[in-house]
N, C-alpha and C. Protein backbone atom coordinates (compact mmCIF):
# COMPACT_ATOMS: atom_id res chain seq x y z
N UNK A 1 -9.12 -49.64 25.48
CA UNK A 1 -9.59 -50.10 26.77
C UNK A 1 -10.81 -50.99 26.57
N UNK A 2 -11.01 -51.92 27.45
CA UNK A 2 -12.03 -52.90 27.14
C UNK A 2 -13.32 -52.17 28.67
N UNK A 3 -14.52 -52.41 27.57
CA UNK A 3 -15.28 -51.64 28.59
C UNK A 3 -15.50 -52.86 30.26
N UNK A 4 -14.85 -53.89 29.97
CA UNK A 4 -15.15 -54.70 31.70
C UNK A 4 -14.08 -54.43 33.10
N UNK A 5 -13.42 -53.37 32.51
CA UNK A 5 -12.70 -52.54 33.47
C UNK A 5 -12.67 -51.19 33.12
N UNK A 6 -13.70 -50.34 32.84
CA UNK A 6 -14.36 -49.24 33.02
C UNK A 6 -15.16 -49.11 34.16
N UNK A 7 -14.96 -48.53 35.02
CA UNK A 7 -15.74 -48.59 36.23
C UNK A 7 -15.70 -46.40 36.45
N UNK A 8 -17.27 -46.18 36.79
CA UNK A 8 -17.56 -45.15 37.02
C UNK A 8 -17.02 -44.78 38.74
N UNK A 9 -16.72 -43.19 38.64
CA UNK A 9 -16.79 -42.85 39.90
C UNK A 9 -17.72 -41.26 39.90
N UNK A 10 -18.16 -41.05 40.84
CA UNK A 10 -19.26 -40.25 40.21
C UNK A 10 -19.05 -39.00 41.44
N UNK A 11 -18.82 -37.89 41.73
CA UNK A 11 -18.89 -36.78 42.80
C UNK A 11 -20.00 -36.03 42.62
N UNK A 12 -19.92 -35.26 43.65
CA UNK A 12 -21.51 -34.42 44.17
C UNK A 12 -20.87 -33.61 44.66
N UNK A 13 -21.19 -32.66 43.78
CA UNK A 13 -20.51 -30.70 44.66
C UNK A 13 -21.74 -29.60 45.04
N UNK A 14 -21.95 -29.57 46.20
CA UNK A 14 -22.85 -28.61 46.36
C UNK A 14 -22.33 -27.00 46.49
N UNK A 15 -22.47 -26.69 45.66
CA UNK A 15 -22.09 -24.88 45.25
C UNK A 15 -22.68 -23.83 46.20
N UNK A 16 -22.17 -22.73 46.51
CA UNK A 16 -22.66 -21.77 47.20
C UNK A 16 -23.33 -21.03 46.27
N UNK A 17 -23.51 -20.85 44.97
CA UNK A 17 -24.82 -20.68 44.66
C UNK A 17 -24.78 -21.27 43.29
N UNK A 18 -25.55 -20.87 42.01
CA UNK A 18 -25.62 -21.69 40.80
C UNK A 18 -24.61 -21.34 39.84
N UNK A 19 -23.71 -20.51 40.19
CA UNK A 19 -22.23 -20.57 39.40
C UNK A 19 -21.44 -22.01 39.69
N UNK A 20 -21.12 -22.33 38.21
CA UNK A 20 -20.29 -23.37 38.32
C UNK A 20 -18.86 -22.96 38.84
N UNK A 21 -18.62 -21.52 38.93
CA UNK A 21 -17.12 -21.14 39.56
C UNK A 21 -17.75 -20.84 40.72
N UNK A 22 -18.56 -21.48 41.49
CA UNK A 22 -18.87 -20.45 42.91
C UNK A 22 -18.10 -21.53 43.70
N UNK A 23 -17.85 -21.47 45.16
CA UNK A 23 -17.35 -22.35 46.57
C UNK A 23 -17.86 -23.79 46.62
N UNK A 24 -17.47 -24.63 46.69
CA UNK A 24 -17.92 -25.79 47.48
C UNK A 24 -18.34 -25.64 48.82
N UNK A 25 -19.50 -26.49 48.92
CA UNK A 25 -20.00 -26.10 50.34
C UNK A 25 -20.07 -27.50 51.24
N UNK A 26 -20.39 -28.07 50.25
CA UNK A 26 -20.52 -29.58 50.59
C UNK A 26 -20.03 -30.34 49.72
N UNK A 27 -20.03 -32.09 49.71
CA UNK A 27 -19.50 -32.60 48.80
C UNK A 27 -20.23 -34.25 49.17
N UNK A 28 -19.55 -35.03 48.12
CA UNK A 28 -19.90 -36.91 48.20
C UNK A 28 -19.21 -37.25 46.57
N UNK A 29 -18.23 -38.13 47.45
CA UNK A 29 -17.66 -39.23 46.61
C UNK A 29 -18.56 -40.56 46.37
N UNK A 30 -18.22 -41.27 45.26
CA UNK A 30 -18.64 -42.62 45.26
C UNK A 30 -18.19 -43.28 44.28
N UNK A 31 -17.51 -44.18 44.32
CA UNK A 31 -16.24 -45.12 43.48
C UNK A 31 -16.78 -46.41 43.38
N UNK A 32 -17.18 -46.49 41.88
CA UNK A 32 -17.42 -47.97 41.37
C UNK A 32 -16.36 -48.80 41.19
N UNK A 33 -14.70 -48.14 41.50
CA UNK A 33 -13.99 -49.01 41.22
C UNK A 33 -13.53 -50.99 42.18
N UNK A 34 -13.90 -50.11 43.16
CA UNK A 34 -13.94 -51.30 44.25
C UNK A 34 -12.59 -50.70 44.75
N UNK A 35 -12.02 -50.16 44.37
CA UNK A 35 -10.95 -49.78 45.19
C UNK A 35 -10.36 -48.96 46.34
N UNK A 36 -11.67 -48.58 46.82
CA UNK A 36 -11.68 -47.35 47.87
C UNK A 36 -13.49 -48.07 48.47
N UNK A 37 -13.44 -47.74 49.58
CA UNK A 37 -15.10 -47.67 49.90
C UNK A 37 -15.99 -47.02 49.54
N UNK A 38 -17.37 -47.23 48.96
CA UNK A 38 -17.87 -46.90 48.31
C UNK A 38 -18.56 -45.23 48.14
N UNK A 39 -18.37 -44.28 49.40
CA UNK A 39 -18.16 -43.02 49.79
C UNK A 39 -16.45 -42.63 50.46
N UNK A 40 -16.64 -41.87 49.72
CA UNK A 40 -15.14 -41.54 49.98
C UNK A 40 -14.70 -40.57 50.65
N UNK A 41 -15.14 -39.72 51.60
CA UNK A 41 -15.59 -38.48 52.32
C UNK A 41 -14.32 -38.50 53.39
N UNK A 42 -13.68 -38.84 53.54
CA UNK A 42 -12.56 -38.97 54.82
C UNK A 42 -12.15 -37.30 54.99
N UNK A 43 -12.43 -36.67 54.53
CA UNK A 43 -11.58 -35.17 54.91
C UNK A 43 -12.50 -34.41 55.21
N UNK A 44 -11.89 -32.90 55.85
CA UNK A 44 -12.90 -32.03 56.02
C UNK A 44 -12.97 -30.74 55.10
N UNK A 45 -11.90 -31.46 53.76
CA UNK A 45 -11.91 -30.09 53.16
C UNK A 45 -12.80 -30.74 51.79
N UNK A 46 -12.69 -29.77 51.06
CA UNK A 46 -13.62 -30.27 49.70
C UNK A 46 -12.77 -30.55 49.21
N UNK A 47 -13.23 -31.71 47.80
CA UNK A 47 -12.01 -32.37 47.01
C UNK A 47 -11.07 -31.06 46.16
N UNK A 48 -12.32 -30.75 45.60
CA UNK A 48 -12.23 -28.97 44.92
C UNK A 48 -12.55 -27.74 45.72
N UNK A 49 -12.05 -26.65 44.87
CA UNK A 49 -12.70 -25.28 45.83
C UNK A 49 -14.03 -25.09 44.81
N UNK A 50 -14.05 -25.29 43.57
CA UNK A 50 -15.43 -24.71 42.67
C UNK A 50 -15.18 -26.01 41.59
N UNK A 51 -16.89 -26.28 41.25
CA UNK A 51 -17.13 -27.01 40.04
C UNK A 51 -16.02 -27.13 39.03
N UNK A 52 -15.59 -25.26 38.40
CA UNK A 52 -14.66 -25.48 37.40
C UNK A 52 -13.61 -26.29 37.61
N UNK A 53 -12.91 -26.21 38.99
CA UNK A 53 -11.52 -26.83 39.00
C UNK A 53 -12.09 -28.54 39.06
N UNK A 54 -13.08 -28.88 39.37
CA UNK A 54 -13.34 -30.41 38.61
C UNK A 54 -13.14 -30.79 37.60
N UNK A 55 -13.78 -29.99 36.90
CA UNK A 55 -13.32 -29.91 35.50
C UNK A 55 -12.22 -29.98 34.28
N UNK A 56 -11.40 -28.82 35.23
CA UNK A 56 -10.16 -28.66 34.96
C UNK A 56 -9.33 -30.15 35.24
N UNK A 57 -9.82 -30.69 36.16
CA UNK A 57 -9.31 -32.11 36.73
C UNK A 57 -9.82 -33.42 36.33
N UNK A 58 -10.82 -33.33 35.41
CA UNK A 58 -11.05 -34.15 34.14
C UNK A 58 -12.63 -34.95 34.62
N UNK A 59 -13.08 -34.36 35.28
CA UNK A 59 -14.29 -34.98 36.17
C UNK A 59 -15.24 -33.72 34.73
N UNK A 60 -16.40 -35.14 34.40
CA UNK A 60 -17.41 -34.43 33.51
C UNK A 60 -18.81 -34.44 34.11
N UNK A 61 -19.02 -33.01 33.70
CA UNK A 61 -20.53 -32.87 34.63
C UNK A 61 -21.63 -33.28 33.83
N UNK A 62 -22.43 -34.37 34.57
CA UNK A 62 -23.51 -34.56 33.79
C UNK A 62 -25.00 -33.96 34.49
N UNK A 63 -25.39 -33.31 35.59
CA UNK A 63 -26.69 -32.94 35.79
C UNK A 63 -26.35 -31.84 37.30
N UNK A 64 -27.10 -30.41 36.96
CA UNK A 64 -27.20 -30.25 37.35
C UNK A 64 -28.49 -29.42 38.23
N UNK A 65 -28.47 -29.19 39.54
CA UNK A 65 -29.77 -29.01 39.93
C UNK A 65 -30.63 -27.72 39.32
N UNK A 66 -31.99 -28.22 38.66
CA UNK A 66 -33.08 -27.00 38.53
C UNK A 66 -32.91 -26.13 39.59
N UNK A 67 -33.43 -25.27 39.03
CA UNK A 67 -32.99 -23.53 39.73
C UNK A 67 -34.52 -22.79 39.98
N UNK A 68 -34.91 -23.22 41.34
CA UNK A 68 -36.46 -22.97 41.50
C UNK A 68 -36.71 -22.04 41.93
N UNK A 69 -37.21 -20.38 41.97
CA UNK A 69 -37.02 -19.55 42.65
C UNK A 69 -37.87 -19.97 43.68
N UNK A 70 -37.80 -19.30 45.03
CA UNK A 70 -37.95 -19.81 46.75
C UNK A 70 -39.97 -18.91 46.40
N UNK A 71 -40.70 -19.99 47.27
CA UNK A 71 -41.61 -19.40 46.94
C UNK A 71 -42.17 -17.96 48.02
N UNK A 72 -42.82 -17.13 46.98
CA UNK A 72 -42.52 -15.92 47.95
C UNK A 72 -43.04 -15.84 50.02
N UNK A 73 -41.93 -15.12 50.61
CA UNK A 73 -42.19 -15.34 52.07
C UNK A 73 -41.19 -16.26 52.49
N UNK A 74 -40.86 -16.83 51.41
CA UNK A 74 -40.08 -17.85 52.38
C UNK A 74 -38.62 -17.79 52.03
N UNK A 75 -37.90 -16.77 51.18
CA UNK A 75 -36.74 -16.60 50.22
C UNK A 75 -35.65 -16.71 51.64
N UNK A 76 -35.60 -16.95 53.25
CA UNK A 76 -34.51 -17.04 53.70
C UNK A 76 -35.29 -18.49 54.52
N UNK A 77 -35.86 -19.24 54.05
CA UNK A 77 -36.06 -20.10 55.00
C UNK A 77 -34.70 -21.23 55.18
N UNK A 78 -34.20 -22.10 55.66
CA UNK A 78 -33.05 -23.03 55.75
C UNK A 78 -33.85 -24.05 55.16
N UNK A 79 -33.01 -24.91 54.04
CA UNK A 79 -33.81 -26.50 53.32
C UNK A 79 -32.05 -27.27 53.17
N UNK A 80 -32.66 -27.53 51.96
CA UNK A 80 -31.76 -28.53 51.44
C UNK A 80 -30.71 -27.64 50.91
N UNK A 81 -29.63 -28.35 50.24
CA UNK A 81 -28.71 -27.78 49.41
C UNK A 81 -29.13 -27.63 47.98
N UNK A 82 -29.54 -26.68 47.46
CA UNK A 82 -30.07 -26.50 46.72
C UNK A 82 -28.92 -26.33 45.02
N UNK A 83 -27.91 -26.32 45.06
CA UNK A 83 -27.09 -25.72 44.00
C UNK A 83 -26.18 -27.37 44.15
N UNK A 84 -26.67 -28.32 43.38
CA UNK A 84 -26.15 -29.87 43.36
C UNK A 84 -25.42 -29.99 42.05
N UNK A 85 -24.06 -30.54 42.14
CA UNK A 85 -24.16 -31.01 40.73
C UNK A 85 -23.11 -32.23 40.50
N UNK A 86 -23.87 -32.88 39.61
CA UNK A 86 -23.28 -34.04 39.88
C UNK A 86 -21.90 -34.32 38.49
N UNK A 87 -20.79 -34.97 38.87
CA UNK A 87 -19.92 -35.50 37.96
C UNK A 87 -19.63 -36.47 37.91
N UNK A 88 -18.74 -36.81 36.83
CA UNK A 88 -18.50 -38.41 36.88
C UNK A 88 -17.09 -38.40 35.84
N UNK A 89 -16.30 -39.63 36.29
CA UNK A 89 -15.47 -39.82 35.35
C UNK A 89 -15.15 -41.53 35.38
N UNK A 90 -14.82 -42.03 33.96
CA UNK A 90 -14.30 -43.34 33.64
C UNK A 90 -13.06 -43.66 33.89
N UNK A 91 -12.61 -45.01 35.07
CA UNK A 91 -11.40 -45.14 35.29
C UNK A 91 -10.97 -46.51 35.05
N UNK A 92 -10.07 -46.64 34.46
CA UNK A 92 -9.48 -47.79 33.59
C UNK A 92 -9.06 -48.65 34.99
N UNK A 93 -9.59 -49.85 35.74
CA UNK A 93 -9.37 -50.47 36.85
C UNK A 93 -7.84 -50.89 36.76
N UNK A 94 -7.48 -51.04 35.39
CA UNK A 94 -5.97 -51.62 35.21
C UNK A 94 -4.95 -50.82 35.92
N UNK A 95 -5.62 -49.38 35.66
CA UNK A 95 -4.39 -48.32 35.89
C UNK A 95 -4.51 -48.05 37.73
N UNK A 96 -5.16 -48.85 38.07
CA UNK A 96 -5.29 -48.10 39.76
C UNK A 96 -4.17 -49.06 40.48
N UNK A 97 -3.60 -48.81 41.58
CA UNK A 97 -2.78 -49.42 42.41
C UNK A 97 -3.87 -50.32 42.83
N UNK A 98 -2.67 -51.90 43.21
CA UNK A 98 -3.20 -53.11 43.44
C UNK A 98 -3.83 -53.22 44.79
């Protein structure tokens, strides 16, 4: 493969907690291929049910979120999504429908 049709697509799984086998809770697509819009979110289900089955589906994890314990008093407050992790995989532009 020639790397000028290597184009990244990169997902965002937010976990119900810091198991990589735990629930999807949330999610975000984003496709460098040009072939889809650049978030890809059209559904209301998750792409996956857990990190692993990304995996299993050839998506490689490169970062995932520090694990800060909540500072004390505040261990049920509502924030952000805290359990992020991000993947990515290389897709050969040749091989995608025209």
């Amino acid at each position: 493969m020639t790397t000028d049709r290597l184009r990244q697509q990169v997902l965002v799984l937010y976990l119900s907690d810091s198991a990589l086998d735990s629930y999807v809770v949330g999610w975000a697509r984003y496709d460098g291929t040009g072939h889809t819009s650049p978030t890809t979110g059209d559904s209301d289900e998750p792409p996956y049910d857990t990190g692993v089955a990304a995996l299993l589906d050839g998506w490689r994890l490169f970062q995932a979120a520090q694990l800060i314990p909540p500072y004390p008093g505040h261990e049920y407050d509502v924030s952000f999504l805290k359990h992020e992790f991000f993947f990515e995989r290389i897709v050969d532009t040749r091989a995608l429908p025209a």
